[in-house]
N, C-alpha and C. Protein backbone atom coordinates (compact mmCIF):
# COMPACT_ATOMS: atom_id res chain seq x y z
N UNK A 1 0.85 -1.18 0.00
CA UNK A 1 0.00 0.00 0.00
C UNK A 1 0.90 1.24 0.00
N UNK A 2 0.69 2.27 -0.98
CA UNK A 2 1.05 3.55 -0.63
C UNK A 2 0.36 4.69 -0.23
N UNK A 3 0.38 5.45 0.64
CA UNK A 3 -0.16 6.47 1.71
C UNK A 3 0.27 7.60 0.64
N UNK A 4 -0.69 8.42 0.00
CA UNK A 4 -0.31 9.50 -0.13
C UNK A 4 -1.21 10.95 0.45
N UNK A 5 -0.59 11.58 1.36
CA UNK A 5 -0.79 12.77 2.29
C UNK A 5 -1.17 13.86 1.74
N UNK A 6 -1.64 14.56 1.67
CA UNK A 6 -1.49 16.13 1.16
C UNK A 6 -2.06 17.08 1.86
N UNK A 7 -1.72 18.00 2.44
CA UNK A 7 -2.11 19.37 3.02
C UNK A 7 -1.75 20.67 2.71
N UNK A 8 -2.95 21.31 2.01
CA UNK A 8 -2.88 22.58 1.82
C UNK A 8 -3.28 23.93 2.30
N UNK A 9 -2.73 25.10 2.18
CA UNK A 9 -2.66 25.79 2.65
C UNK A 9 -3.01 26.95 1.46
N UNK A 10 -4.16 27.84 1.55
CA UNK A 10 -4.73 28.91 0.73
C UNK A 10 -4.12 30.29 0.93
N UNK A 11 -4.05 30.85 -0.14
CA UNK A 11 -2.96 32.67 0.32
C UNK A 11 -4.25 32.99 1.13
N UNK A 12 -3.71 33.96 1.75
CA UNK A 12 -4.58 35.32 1.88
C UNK A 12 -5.75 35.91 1.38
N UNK A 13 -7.07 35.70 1.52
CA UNK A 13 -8.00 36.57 0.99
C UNK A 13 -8.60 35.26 0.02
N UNK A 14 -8.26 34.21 -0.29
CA UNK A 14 -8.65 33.18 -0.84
C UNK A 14 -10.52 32.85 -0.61
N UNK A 15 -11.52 32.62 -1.45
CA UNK A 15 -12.63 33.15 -0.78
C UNK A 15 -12.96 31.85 -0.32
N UNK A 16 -13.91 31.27 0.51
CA UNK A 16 -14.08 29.87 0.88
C UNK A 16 -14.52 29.09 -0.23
N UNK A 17 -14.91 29.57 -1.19
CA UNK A 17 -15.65 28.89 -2.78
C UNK A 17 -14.74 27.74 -2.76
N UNK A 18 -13.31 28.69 -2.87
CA UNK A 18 -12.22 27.86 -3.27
C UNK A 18 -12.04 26.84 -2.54
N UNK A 19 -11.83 26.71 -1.34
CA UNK A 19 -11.72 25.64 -0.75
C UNK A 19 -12.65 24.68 -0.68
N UNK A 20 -13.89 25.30 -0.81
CA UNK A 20 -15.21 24.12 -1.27
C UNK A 20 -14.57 23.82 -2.33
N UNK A 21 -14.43 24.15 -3.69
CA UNK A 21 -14.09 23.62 -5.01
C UNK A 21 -12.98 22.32 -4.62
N UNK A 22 -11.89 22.78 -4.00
CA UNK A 22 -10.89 22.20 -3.81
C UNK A 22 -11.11 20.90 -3.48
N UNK A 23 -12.06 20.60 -2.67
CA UNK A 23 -12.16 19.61 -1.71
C UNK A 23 -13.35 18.53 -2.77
N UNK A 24 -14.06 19.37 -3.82
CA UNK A 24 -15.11 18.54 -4.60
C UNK A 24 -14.01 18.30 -5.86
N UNK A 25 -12.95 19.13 -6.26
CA UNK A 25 -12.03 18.64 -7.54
C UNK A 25 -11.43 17.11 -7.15
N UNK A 26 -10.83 17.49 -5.45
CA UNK A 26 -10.16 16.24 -4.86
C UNK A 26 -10.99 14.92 -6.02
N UNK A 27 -12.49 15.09 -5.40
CA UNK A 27 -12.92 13.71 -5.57
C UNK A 27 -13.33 13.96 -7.24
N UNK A 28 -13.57 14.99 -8.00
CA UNK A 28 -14.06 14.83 -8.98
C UNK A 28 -13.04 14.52 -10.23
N UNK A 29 -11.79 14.78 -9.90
CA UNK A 29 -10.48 14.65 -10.56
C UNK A 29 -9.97 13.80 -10.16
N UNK A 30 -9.23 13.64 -9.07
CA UNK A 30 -7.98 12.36 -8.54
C UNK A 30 -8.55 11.75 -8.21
N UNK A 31 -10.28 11.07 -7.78
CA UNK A 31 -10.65 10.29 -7.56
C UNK A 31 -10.89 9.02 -8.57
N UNK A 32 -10.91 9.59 -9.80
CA UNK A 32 -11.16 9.09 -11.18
C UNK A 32 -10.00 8.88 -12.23
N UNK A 33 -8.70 9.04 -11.14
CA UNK A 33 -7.39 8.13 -11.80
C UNK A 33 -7.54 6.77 -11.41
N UNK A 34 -7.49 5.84 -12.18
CA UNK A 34 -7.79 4.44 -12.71
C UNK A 34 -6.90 3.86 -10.99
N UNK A 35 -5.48 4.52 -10.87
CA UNK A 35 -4.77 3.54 -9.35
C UNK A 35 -5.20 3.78 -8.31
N UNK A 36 -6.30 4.90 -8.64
CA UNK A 36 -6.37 5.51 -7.21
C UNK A 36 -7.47 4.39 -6.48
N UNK A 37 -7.24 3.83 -5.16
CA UNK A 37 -8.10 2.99 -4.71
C UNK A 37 -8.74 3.23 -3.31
N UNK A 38 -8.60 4.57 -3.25
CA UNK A 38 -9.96 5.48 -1.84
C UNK A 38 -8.82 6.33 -2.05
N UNK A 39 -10.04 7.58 -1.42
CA UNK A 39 -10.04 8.91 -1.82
C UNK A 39 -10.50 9.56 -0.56
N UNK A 40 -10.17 10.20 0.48
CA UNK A 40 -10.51 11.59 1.13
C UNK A 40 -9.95 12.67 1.12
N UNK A 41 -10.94 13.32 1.14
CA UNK A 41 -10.79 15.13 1.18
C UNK A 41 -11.74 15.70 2.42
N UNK A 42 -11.12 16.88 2.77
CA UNK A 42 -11.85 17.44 3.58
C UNK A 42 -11.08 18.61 4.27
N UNK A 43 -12.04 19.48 4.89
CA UNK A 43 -11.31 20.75 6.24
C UNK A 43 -11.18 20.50 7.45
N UNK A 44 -10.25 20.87 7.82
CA UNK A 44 -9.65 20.47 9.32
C UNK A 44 -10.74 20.19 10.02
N UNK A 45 -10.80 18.99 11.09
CA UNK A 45 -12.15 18.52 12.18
C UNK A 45 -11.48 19.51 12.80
N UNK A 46 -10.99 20.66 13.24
CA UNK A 46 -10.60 21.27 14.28
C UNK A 46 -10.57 20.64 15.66
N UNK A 47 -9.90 19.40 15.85
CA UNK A 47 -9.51 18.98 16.82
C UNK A 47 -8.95 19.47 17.97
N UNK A 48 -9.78 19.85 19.13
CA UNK A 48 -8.91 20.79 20.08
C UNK A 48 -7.63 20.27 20.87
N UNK A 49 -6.72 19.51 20.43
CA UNK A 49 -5.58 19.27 21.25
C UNK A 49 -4.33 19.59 20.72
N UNK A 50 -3.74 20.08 21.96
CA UNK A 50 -2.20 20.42 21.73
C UNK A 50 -1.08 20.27 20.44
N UNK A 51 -1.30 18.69 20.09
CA UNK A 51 -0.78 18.26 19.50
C UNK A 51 -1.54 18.22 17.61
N UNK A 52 -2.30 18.74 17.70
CA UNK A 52 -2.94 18.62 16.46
C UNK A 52 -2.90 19.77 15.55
N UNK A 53 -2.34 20.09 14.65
CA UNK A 53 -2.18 20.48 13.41
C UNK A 53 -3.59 21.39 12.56
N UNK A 54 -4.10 22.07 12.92
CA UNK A 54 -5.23 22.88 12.43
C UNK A 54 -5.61 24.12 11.58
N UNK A 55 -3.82 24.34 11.14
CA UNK A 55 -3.52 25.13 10.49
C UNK A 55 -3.64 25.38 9.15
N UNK A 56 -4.25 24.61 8.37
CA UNK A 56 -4.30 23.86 7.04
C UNK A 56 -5.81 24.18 6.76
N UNK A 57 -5.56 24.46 5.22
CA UNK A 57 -7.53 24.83 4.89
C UNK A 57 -8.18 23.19 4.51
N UNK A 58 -7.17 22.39 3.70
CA UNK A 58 -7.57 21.78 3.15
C UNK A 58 -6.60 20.24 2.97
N UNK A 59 -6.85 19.20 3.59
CA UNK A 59 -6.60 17.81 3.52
C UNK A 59 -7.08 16.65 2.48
N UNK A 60 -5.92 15.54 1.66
CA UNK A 60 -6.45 15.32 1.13
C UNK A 60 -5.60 13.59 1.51
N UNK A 61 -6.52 12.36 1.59
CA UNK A 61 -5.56 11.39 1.46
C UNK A 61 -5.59 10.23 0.33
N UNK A 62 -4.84 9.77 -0.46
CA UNK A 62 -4.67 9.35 -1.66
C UNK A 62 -4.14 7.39 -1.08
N UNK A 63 -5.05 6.55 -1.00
CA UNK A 63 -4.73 5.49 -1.20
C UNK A 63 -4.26 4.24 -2.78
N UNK A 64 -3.24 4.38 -2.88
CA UNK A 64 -2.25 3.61 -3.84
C UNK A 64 -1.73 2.01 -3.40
N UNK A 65 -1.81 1.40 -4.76
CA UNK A 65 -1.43 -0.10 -4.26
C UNK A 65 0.28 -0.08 -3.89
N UNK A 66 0.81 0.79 -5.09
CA UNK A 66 2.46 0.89 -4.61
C UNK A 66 3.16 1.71 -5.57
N UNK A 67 4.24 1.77 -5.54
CA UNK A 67 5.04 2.83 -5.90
C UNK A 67 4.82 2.96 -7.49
N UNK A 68 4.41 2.06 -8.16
CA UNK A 68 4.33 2.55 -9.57
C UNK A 68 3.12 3.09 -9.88
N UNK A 69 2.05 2.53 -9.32
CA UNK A 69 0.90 3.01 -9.18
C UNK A 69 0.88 4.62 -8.27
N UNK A 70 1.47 5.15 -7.32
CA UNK A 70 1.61 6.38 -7.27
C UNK A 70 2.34 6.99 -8.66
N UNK A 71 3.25 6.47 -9.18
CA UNK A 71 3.60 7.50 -10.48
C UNK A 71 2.58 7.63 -11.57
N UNK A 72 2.16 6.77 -11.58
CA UNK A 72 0.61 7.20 -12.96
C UNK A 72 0.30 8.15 -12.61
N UNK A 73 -0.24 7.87 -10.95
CA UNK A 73 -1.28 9.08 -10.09
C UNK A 73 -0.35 10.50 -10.54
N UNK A 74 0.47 10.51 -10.57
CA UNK A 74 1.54 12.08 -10.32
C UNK A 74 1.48 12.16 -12.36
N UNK A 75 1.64 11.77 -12.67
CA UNK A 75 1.43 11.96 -14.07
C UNK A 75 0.20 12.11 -15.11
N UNK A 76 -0.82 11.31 -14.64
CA UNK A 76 -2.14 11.54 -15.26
C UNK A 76 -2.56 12.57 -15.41
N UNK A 77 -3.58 12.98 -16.39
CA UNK A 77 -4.21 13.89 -17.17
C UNK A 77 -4.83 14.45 -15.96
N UNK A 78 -5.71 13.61 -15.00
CA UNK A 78 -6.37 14.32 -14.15
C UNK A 78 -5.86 14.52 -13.06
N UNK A 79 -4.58 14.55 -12.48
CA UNK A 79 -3.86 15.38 -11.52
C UNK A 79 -3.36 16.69 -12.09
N UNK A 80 -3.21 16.56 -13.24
CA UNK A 80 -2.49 17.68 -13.12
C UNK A 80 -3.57 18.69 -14.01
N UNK A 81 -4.49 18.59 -14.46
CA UNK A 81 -5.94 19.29 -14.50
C UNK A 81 -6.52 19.57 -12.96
N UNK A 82 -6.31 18.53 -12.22
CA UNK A 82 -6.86 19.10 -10.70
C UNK A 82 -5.64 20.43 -10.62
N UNK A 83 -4.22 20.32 -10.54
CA UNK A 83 -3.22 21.03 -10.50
C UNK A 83 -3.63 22.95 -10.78
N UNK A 84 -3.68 21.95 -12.29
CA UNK A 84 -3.99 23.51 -13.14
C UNK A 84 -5.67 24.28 -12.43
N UNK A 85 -6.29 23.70 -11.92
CA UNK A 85 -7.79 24.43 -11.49
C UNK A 85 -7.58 24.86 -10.12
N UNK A 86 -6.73 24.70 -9.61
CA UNK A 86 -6.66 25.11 -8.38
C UNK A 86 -5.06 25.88 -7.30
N UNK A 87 -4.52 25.49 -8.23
CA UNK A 87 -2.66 26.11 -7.41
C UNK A 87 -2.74 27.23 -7.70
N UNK A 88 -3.58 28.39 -8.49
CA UNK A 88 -3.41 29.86 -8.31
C UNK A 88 -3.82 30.11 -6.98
N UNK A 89 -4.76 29.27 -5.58
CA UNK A 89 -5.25 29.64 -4.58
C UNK A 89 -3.90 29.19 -3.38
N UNK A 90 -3.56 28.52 -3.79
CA UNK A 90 -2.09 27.76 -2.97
C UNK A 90 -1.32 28.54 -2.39
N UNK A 91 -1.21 29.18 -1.08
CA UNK A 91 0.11 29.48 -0.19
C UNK A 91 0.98 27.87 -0.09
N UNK A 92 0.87 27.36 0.27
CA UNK A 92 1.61 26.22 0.52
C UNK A 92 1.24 24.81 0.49
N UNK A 93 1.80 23.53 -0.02
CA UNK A 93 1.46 22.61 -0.14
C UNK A 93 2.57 21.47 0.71
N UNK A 94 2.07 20.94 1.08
CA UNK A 94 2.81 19.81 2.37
C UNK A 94 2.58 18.70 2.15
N UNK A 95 3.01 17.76 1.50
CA UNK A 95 3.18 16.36 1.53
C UNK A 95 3.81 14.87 2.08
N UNK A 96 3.33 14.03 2.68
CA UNK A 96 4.02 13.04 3.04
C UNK A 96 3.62 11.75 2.58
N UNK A 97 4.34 10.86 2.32
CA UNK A 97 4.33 9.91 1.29
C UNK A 97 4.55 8.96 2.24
N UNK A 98 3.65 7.76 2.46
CA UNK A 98 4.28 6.81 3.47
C UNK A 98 3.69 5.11 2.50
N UNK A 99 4.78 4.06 3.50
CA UNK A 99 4.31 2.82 2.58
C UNK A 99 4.43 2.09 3.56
């Protein structure tokens, strides 16, 4: 199995549309790459503890069978159409890749 992570982060003044959009492209784009085998998106549960991370507009997690199957995912037509519809709203993007 490959874990793929993603957390983003919207500039300044970004209107919430966007982050709604963001979170319906998740599933309407990268959900519909052929390796992809589960799909969540969503906005922070605002978890009230110390240790939790709440800083982020927008979470996304990408389940993959394995490493070649994440490279389709990073190459396909519809990542990088999700890419192009949405990284003009992007302050920052954070990824972790686990297997």
């Amino acid at each position: 199995m490959f874990v793929h992570y993603v957390l983003f982060w919207m500039n300044e003044g970004t209107p919430d549309a966007a982050r709604k959009q963001l979170v319906e492209d998740c599933y309407q784009y990268l959900a519909k790459v052929p390796t992809v085998r589960q799909l969540w998106s969503g906005r922070p549960a605002m978890t009230p503890r110390e240790i939790v991370d709440n800083s982020y507009d927008v979470g996304l997690c990408v389940i993959l069978d394995d490493d070649a199957a994440h490279e389709i995912y990073q190459k396909h037509e519809f990542h990088l159409q999700f890419i192009a519809r949405n990284k003009q709203h992007w302050k920052r993007v954070q990824v972790y890749d686990f297997k």
